[in-house]
C-alpha atoms as a PDB file:
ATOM      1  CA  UNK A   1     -11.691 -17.417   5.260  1.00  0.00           C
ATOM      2  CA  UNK A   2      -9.509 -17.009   2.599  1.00  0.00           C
ATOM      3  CA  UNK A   3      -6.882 -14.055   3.061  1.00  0.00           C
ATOM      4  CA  UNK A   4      -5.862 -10.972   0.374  1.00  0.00           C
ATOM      5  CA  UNK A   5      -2.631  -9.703   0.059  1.00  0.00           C
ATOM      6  CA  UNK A   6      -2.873  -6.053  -2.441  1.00  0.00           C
ATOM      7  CA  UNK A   7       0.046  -4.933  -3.171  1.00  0.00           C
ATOM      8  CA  UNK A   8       1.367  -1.504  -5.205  1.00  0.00           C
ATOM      9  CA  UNK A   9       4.905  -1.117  -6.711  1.00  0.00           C
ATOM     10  CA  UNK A  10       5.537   2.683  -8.370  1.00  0.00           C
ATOM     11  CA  UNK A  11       8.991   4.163  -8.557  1.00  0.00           C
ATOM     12  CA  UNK A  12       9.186   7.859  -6.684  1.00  0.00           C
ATOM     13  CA  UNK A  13      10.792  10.960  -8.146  1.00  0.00           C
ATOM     14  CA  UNK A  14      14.488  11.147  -7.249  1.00  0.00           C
ATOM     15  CA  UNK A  15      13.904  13.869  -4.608  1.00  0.00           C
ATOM     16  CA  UNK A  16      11.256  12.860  -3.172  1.00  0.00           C
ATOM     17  CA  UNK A  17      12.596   9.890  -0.613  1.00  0.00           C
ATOM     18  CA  UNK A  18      12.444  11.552   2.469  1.00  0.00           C
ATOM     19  CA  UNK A  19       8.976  13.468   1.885  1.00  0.00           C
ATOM     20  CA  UNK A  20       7.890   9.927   0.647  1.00  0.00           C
ATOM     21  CA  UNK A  21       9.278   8.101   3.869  1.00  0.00           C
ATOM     22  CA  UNK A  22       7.391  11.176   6.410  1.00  0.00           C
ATOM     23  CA  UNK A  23       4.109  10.234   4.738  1.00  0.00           C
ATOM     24  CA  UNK A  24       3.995   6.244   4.359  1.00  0.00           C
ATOM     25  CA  UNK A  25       5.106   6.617   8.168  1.00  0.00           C
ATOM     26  CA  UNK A  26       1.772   8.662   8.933  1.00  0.00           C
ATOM     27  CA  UNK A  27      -0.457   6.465   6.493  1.00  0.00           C
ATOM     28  CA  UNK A  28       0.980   3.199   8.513  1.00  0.00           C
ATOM     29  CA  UNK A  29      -0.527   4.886  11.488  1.00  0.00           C
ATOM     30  CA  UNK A  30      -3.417   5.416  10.034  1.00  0.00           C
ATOM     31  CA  UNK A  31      -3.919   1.821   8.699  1.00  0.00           C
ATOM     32  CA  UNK A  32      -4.461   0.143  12.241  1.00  0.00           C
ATOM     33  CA  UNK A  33      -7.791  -1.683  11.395  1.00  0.00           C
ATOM     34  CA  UNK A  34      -9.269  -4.693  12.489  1.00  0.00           C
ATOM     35  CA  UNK A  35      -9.771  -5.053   8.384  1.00  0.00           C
ATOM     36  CA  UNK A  36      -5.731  -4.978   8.026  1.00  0.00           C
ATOM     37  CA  UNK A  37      -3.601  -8.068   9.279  1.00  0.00           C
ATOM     38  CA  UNK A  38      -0.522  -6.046   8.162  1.00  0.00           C
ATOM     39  CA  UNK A  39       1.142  -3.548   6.204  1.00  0.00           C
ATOM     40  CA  UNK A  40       4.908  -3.428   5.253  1.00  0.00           C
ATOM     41  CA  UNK A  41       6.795  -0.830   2.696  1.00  0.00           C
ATOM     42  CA  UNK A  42       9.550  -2.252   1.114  1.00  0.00           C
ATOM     43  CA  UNK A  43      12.137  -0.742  -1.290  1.00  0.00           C
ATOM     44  CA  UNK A  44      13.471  -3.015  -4.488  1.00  0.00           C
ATOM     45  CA  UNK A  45      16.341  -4.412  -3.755  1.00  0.00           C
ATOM     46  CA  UNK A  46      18.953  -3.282  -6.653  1.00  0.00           C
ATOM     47  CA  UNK A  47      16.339  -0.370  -7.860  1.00  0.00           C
ATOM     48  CA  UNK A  48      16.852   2.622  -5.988  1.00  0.00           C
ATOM     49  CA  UNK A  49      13.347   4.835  -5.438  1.00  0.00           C
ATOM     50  CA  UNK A  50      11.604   1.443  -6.088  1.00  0.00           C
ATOM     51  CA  UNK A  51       9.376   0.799  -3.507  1.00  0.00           C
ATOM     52  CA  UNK A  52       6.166  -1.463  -3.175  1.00  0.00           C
ATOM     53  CA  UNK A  53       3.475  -1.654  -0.414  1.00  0.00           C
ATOM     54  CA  UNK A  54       1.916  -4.932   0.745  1.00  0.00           C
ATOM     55  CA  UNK A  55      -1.285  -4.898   2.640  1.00  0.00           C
ATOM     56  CA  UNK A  56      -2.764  -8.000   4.257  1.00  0.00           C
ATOM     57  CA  UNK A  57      -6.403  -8.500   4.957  1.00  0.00           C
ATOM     58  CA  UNK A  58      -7.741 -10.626   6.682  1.00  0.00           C
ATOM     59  CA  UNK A  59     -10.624 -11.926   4.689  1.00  0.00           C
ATOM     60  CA  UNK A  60     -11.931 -11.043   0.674  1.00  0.00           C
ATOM     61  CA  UNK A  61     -14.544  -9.161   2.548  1.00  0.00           C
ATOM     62  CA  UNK A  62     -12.191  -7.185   4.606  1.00  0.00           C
ATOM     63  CA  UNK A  63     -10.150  -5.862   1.373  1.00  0.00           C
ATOM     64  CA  UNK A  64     -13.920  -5.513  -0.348  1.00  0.00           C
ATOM     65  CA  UNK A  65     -14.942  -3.164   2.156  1.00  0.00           C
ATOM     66  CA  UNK A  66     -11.299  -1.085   2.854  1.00  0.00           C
ATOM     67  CA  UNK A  67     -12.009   1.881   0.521  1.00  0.00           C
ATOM     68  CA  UNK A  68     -15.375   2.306   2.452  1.00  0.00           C
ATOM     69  CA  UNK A  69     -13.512   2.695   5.466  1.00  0.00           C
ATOM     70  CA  UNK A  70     -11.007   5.508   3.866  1.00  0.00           C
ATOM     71  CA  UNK A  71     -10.883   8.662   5.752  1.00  0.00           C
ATOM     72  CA  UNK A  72     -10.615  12.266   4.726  1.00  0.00           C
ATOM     73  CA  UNK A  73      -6.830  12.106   5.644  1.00  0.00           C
ATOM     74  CA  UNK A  74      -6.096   8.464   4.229  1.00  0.00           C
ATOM     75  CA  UNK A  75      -7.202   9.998   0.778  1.00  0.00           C
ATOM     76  CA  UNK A  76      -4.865  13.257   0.961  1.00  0.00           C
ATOM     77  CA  UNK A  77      -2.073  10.749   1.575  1.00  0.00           C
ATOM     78  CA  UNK A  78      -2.277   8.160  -0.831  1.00  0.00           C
ATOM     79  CA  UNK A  79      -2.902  11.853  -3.077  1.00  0.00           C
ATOM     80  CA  UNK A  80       0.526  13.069  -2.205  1.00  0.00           C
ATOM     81  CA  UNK A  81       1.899   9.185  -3.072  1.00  0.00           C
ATOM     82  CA  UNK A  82       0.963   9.437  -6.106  1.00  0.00           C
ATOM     83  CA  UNK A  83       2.377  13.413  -6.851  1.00  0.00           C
ATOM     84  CA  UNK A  84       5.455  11.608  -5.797  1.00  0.00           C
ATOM     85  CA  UNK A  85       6.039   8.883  -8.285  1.00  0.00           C
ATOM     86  CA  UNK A  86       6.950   8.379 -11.986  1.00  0.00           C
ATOM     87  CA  UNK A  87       3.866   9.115 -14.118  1.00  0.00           C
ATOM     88  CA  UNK A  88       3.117   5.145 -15.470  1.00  0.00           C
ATOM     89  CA  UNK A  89       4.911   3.495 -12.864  1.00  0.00           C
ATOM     90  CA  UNK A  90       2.294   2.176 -10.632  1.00  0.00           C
ATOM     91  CA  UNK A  91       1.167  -1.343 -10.954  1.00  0.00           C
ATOM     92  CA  UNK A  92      -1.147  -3.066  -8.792  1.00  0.00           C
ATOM     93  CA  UNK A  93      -1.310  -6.811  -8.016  1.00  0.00           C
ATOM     94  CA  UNK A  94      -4.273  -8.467  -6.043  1.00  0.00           C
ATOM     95  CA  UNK A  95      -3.220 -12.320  -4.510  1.00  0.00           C
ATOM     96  CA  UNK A  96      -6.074 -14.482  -3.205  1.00  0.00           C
ATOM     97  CA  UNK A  97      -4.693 -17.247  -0.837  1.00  0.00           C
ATOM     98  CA  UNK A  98      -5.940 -20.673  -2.123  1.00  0.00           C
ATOM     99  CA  UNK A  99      -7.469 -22.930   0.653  1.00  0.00           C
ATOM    100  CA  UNK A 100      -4.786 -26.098  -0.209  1.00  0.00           C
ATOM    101  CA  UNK A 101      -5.679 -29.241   1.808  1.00  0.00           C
END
């Protein structure tokens, strides 16, 4: 089984750090799934209010199914993310881990 890693990278409004920190803190609690090896925030290193989340699944079929799983209060989270950043600043990568032998 081949894992995904998903990542986003968006910069946030310039007030908006500590709002931003009260709800990724909330959504990581809500992210415990047996779908979800791991999930990390991590801010840019040199960019202030650059941040970028990095999910782990543990299978192509685990990230397949993970907006099926979304809940009612996943959804109003990832809503406020996205009040919170720069309009156009969102970019989304999607790695495949290569079985190398």
């Amino acid at each position: 089984m081949s894992k995904v890693i998903f990542t986003v990278q968006y910069e946030l409004k310039p007030d908006k750090k500590e709002e931003y920190l009260s709800v990724v803190k909330e959504l990581k609690n809500l992210l415990k799934t047996d779908l979800l090896e791991s999930y990390a925030v991590y801010e840019v290193k040199g960019k202030p209010n650059h941040f970028q989340e990095v999910y782990t699944f543990i299978s192509e079929e685990a990230y397949d199914s993970f907006d099926d799983d979304q809940n009612e209060r996943m959804n109003i989270l990832i809503s406020k993310l996205t009040e919170m950043t720069v309009e156009n600043s969102t970019k989304y990568t999607v790695l495949n881990e290569l079985q190398v032998s």
